[in-house]
PDB file of N, CA and C in Angstrom:
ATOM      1  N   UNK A   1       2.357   7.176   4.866  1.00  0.00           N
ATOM      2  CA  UNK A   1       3.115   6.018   4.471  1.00  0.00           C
ATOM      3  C   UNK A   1       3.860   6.349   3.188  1.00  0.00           C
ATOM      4  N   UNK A   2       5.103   6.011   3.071  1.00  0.00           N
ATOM      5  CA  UNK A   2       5.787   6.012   1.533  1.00  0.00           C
ATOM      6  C   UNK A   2       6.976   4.700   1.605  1.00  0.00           C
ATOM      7  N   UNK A   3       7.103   4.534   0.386  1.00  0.00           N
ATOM      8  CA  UNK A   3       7.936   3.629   0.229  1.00  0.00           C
ATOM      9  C   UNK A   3       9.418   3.594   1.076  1.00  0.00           C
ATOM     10  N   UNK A   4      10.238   2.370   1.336  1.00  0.00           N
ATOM     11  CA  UNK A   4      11.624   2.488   2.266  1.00  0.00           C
ATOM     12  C   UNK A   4      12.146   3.117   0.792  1.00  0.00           C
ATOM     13  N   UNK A   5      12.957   3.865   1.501  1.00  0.00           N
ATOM     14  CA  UNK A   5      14.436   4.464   0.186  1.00  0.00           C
ATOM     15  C   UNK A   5      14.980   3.301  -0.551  1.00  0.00           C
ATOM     16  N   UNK A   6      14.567   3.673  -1.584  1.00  0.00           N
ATOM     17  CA  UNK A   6      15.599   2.265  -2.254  1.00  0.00           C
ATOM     18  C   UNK A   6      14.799   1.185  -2.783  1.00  0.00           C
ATOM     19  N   UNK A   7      13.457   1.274  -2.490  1.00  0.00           N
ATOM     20  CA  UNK A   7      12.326   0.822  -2.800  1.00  0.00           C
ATOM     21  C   UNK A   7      11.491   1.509  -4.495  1.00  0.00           C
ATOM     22  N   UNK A   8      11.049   1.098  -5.405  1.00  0.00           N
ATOM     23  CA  UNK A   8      10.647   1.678  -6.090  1.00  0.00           C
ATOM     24  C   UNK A   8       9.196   1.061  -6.475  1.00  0.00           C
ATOM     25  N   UNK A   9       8.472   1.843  -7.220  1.00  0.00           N
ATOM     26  CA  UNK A   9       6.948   1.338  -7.352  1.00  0.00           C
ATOM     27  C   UNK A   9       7.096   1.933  -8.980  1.00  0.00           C
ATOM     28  N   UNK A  10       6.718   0.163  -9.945  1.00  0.00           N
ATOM     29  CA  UNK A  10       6.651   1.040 -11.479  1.00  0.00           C
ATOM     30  C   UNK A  10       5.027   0.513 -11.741  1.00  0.00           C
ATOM     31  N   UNK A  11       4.550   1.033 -12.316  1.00  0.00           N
ATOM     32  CA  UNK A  11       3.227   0.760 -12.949  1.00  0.00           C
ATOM     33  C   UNK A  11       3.467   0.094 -14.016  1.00  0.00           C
ATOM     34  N   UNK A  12       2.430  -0.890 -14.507  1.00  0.00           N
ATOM     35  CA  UNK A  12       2.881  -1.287 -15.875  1.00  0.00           C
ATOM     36  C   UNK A  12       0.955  -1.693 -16.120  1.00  0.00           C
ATOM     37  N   UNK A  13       0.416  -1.030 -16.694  1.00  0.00           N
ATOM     38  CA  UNK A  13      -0.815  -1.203 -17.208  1.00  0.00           C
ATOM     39  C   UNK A  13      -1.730  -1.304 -15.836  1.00  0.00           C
ATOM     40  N   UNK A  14      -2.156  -1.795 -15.695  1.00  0.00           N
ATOM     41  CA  UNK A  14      -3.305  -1.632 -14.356  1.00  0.00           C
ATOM     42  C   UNK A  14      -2.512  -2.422 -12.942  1.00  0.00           C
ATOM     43  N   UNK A  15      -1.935  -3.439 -13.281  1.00  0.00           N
ATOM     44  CA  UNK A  15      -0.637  -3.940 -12.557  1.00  0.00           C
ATOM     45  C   UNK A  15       0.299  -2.758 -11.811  1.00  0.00           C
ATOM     46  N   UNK A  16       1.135  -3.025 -11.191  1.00  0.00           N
ATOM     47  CA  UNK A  16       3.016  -2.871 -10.570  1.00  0.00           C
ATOM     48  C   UNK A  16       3.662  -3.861 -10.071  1.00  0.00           C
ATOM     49  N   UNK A  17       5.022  -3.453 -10.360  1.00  0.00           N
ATOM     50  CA  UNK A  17       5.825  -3.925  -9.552  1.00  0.00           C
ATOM     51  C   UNK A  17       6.864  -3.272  -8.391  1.00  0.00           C
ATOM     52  N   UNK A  18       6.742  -3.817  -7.644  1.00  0.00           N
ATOM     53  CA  UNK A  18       7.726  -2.977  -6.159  1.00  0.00           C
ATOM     54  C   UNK A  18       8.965  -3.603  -6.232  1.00  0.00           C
ATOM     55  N   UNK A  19      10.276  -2.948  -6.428  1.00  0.00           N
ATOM     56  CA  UNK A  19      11.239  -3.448  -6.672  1.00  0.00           C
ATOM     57  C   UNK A  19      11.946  -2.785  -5.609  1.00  0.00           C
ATOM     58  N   UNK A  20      12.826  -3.179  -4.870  1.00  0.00           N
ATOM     59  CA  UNK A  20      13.613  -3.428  -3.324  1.00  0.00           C
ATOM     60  C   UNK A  20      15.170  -3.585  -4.208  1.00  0.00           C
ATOM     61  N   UNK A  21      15.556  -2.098  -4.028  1.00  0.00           N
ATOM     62  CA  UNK A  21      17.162  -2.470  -4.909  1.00  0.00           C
ATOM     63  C   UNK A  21      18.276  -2.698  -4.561  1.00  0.00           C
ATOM     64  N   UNK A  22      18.231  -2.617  -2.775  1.00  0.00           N
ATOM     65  CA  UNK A  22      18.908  -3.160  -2.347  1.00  0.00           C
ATOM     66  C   UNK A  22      18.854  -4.991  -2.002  1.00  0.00           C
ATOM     67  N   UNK A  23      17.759  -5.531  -1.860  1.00  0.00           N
ATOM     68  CA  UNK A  23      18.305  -7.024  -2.503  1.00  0.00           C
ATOM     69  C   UNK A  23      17.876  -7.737  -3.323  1.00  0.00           C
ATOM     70  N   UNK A  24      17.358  -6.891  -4.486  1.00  0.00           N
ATOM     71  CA  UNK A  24      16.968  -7.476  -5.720  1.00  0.00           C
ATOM     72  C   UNK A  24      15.386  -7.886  -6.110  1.00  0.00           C
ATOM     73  N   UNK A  25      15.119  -7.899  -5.110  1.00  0.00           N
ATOM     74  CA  UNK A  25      13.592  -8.998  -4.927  1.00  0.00           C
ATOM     75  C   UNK A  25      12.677  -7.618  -5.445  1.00  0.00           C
ATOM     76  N   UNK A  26      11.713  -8.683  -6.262  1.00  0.00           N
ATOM     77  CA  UNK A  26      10.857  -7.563  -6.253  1.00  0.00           C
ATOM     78  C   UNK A  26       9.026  -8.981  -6.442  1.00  0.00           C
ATOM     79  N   UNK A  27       8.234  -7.920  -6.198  1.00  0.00           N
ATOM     80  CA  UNK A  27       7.034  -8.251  -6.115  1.00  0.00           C
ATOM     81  C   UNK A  27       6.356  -7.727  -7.235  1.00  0.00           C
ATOM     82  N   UNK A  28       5.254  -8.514  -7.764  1.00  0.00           N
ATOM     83  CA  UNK A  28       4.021  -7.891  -8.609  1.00  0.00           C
ATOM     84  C   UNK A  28       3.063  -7.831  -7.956  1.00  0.00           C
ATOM     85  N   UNK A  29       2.403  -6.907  -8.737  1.00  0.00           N
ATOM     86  CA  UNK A  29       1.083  -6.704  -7.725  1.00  0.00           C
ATOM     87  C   UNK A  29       0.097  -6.427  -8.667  1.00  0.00           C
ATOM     88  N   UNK A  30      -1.243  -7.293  -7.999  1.00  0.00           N
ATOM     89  CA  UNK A  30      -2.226  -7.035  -9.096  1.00  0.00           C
ATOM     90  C   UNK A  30      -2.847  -5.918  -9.252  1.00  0.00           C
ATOM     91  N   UNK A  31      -3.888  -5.739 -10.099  1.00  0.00           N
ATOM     92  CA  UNK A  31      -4.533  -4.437 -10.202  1.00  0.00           C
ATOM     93  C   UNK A  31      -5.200  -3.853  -8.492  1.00  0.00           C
ATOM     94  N   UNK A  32      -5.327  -4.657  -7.895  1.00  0.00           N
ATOM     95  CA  UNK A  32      -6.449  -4.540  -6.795  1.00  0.00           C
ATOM     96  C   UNK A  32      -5.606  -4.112  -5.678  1.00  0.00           C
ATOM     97  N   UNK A  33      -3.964  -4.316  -5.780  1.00  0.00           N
ATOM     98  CA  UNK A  33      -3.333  -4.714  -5.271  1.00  0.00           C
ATOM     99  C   UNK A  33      -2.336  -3.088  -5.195  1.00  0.00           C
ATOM    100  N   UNK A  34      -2.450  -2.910  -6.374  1.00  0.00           N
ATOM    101  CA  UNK A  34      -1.783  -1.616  -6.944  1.00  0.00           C
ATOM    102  C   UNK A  34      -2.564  -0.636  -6.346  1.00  0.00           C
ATOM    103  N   UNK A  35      -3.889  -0.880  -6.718  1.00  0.00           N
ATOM    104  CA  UNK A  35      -4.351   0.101  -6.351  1.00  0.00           C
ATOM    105  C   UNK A  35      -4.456   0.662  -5.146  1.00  0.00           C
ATOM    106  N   UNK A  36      -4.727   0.148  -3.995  1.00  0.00           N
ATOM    107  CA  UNK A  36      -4.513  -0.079  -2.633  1.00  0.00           C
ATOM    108  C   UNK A  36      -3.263   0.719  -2.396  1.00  0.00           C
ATOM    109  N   UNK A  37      -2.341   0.576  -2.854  1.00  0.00           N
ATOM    110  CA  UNK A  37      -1.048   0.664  -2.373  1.00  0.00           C
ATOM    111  C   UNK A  37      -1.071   2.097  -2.774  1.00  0.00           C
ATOM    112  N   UNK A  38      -1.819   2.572  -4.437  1.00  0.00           N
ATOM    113  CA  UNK A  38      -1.150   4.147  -4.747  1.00  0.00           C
ATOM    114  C   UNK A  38      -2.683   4.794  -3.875  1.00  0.00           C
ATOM    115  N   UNK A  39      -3.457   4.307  -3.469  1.00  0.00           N
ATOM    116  CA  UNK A  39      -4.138   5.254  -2.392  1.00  0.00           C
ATOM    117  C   UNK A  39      -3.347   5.250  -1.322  1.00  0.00           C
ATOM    118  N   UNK A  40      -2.720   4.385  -0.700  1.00  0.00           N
ATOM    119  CA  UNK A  40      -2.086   4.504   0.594  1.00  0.00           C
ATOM    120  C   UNK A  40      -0.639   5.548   0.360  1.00  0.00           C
ATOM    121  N   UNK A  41      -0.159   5.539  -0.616  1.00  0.00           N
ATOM    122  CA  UNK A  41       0.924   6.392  -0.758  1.00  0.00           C
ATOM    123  C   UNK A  41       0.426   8.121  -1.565  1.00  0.00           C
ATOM    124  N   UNK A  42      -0.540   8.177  -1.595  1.00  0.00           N
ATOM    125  CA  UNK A  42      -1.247   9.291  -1.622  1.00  0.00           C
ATOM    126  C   UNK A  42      -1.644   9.864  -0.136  1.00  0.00           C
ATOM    127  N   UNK A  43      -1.632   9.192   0.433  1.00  0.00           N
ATOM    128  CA  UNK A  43      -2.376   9.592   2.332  1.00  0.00           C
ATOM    129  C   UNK A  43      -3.370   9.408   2.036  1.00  0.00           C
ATOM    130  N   UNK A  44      -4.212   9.006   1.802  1.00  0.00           N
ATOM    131  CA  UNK A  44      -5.528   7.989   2.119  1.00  0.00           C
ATOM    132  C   UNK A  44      -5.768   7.723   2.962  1.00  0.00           C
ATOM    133  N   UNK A  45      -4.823   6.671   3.644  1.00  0.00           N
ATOM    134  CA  UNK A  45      -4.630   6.250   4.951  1.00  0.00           C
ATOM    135  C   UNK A  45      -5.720   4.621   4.439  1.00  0.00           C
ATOM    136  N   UNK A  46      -5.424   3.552   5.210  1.00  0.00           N
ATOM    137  CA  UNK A  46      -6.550   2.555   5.414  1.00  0.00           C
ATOM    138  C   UNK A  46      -7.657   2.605   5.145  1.00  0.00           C
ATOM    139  N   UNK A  47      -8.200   3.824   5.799  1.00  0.00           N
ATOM    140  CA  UNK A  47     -10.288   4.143   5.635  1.00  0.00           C
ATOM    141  C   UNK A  47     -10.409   4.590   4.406  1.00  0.00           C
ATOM    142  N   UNK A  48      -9.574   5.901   3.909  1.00  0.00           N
ATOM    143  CA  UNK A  48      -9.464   5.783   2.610  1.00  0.00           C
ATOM    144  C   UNK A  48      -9.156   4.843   1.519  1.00  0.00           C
ATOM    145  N   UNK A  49      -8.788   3.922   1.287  1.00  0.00           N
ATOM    146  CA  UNK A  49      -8.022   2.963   0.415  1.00  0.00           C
ATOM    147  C   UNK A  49      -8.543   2.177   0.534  1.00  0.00           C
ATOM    148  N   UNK A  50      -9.816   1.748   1.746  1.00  0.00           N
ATOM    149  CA  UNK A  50     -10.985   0.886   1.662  1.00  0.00           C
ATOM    150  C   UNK A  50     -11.848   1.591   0.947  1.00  0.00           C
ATOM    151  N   UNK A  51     -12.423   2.676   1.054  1.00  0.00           N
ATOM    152  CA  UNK A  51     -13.189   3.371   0.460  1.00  0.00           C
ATOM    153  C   UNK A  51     -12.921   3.585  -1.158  1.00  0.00           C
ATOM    154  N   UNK A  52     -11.524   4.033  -1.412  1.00  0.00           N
ATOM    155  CA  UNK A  52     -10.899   3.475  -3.120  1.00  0.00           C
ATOM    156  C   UNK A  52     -11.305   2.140  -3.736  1.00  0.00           C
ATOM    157  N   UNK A  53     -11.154   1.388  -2.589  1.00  0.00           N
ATOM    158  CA  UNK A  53     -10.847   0.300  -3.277  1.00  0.00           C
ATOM    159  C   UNK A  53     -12.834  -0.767  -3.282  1.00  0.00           C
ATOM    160  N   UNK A  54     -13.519   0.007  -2.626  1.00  0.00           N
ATOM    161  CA  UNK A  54     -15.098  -0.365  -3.023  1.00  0.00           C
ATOM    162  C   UNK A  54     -15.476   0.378  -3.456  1.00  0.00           C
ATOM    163  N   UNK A  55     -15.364   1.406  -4.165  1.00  0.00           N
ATOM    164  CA  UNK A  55     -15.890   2.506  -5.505  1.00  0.00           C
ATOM    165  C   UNK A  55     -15.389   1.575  -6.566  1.00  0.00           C
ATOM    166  N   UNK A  56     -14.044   1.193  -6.746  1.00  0.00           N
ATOM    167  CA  UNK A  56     -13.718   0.192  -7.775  1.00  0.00           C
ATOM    168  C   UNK A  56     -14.350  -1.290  -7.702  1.00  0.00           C
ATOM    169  N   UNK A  57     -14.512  -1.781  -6.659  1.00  0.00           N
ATOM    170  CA  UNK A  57     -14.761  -3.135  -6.487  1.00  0.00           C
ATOM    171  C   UNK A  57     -15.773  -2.992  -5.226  1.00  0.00           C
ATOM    172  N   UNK A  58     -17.426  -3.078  -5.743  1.00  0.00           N
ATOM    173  CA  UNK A  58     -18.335  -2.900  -5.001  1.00  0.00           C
ATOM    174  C   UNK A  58     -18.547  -4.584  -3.687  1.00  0.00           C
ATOM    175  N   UNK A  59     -18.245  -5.586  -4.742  1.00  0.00           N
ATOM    176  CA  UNK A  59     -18.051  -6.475  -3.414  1.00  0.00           C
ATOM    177  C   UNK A  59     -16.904  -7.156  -2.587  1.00  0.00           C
ATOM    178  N   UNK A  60     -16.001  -5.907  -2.540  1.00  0.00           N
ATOM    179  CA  UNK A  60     -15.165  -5.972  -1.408  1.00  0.00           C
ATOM    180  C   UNK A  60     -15.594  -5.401  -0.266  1.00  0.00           C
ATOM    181  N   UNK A  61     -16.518  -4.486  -0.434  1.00  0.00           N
ATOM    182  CA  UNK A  61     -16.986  -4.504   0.988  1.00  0.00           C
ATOM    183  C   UNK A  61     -16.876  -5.109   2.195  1.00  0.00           C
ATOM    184  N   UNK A  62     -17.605  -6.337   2.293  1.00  0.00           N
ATOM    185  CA  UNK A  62     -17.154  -7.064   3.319  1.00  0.00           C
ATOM    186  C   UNK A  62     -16.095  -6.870   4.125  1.00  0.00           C
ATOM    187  N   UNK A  63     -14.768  -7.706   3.338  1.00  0.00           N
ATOM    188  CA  UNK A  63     -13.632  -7.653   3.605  1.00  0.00           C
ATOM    189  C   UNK A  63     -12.385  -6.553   3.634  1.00  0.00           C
ATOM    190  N   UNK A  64     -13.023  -5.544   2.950  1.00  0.00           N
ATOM    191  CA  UNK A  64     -11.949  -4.118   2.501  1.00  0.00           C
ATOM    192  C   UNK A  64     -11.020  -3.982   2.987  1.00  0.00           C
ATOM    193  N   UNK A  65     -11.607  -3.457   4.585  1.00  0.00           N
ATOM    194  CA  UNK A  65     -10.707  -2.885   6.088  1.00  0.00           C
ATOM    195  C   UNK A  65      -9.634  -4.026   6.002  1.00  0.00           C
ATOM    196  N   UNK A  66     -10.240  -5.215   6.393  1.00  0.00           N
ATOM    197  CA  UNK A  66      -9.282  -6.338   6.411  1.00  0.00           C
ATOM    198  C   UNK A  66      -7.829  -6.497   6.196  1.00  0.00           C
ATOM    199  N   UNK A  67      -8.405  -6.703   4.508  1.00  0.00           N
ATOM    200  CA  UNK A  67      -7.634  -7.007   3.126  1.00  0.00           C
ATOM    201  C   UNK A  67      -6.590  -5.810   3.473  1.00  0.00           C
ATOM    202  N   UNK A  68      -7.372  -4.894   3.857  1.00  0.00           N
ATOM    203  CA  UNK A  68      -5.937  -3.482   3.582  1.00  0.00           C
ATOM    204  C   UNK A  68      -5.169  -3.614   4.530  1.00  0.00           C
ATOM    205  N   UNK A  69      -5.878  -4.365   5.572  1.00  0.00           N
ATOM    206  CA  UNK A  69      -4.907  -4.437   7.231  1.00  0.00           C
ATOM    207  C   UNK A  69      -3.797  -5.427   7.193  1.00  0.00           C
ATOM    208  N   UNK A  70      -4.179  -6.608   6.433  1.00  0.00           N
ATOM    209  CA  UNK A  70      -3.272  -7.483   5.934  1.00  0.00           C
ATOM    210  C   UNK A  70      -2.039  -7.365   4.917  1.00  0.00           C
ATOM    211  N   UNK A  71      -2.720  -6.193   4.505  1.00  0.00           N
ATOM    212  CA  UNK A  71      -1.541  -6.293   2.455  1.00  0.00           C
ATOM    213  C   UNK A  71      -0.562  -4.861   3.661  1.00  0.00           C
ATOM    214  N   UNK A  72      -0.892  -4.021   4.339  1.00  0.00           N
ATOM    215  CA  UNK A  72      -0.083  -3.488   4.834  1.00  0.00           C
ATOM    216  C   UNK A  72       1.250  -4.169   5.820  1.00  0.00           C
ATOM    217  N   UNK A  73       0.359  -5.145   6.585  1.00  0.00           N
ATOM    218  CA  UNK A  73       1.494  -5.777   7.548  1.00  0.00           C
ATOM    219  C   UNK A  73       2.164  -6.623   6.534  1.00  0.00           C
ATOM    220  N   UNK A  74       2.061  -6.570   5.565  1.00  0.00           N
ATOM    221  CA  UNK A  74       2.690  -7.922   4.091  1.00  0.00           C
ATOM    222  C   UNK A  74       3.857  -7.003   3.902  1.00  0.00           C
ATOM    223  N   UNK A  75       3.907  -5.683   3.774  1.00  0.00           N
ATOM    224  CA  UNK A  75       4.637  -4.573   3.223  1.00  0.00           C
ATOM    225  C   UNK A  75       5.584  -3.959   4.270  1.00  0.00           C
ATOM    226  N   UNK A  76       5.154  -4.333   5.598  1.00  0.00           N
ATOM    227  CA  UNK A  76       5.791  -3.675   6.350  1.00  0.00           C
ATOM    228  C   UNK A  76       6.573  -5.199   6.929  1.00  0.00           C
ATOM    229  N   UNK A  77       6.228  -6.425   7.071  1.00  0.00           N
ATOM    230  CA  UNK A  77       6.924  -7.307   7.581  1.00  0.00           C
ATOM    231  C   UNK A  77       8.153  -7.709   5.857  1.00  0.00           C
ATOM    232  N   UNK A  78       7.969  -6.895   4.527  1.00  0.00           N
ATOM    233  CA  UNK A  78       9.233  -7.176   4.038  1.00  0.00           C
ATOM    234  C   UNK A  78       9.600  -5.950   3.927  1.00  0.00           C
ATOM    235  N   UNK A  79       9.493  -4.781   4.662  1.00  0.00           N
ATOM    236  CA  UNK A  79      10.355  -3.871   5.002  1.00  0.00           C
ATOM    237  C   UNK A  79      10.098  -2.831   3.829  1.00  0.00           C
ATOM    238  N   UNK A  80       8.999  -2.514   2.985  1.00  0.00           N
ATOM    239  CA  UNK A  80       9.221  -2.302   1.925  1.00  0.00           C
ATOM    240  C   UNK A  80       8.768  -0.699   1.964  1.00  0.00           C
ATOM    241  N   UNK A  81       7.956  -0.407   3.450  1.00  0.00           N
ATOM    242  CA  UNK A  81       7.211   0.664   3.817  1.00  0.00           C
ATOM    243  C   UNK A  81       7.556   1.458   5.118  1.00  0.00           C
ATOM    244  N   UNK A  82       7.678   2.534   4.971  1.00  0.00           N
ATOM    245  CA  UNK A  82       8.250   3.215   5.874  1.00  0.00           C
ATOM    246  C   UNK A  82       6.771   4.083   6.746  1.00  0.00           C
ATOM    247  N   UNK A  83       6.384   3.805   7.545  1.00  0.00           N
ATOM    248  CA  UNK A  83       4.789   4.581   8.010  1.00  0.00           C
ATOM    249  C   UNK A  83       5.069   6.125   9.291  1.00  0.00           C
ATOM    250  N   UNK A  84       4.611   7.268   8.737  1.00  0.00           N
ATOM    251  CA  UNK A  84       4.846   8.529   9.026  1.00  0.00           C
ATOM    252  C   UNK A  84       4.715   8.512  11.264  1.00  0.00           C
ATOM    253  N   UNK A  85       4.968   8.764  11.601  1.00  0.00           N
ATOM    254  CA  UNK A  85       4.349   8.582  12.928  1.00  0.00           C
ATOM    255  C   UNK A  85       3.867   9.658  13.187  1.00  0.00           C
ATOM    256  N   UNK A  86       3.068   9.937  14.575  1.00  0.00           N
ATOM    257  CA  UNK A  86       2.234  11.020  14.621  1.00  0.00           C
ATOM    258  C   UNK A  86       2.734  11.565  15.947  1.00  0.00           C
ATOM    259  N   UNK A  87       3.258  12.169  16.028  1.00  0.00           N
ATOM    260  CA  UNK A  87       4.051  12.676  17.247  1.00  0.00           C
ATOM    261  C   UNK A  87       2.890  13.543  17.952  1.00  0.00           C
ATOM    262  N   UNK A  88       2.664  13.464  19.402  1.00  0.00           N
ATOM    263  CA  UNK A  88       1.707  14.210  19.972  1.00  0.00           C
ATOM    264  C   UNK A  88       2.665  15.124  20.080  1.00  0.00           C
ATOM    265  N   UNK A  89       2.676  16.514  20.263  1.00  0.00           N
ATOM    266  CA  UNK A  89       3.286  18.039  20.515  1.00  0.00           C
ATOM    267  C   UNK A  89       2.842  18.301  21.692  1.00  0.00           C
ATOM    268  N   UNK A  90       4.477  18.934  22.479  1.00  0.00           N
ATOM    269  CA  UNK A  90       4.331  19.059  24.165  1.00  0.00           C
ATOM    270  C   UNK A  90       3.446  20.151  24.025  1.00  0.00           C
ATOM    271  N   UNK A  91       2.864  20.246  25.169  1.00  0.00           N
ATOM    272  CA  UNK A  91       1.647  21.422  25.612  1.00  0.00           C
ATOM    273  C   UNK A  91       2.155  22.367  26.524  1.00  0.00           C
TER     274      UNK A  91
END
């Protein structure tokens, strides 16, 4: 996963903001929120970035997988994420 072109991610203390420069809008994001996002743009992937994100926050557990399944389709329904595909290779 990495950001759409044109998309930027700034940190600002444990916070970010995702700024979309083609139409201005931009989002904050909380610490929990940030964080999630720079495991997923590391390749983490989901299982990872649940796993980030309950080393930091032991009772997210529960909900982790979830939360990450949700804040992704949040990112991808405002276009903000571009996700790698996995092409099977002819045999």
């Amino acid at each position: 996963m990495s950001l759409r072109p044109g998309v930027t991610l700034t940190p600002i203390d444990e916070v970010a903001v995702l700024l979309d420069e083609h139409t201005g809008h931009y989002r904050q994001l909380n610490a929990t929120a940030a964080l999630v996002l720079r495991s997923l743009l590391a390749g983490h992937g989901p299982d990872g970035a649940a796993r980030d994100l309950v080393r930091m926050h032991p009772g997210a557990t529960p909900t982790a997988e979830a939360d990450i399944a949700a804040f992704v389709a949040q990112l991808r329904a405002a276009n903000l994420i571009v996700e790698a595909v996995d092409w099977e290779q002819p045999r």
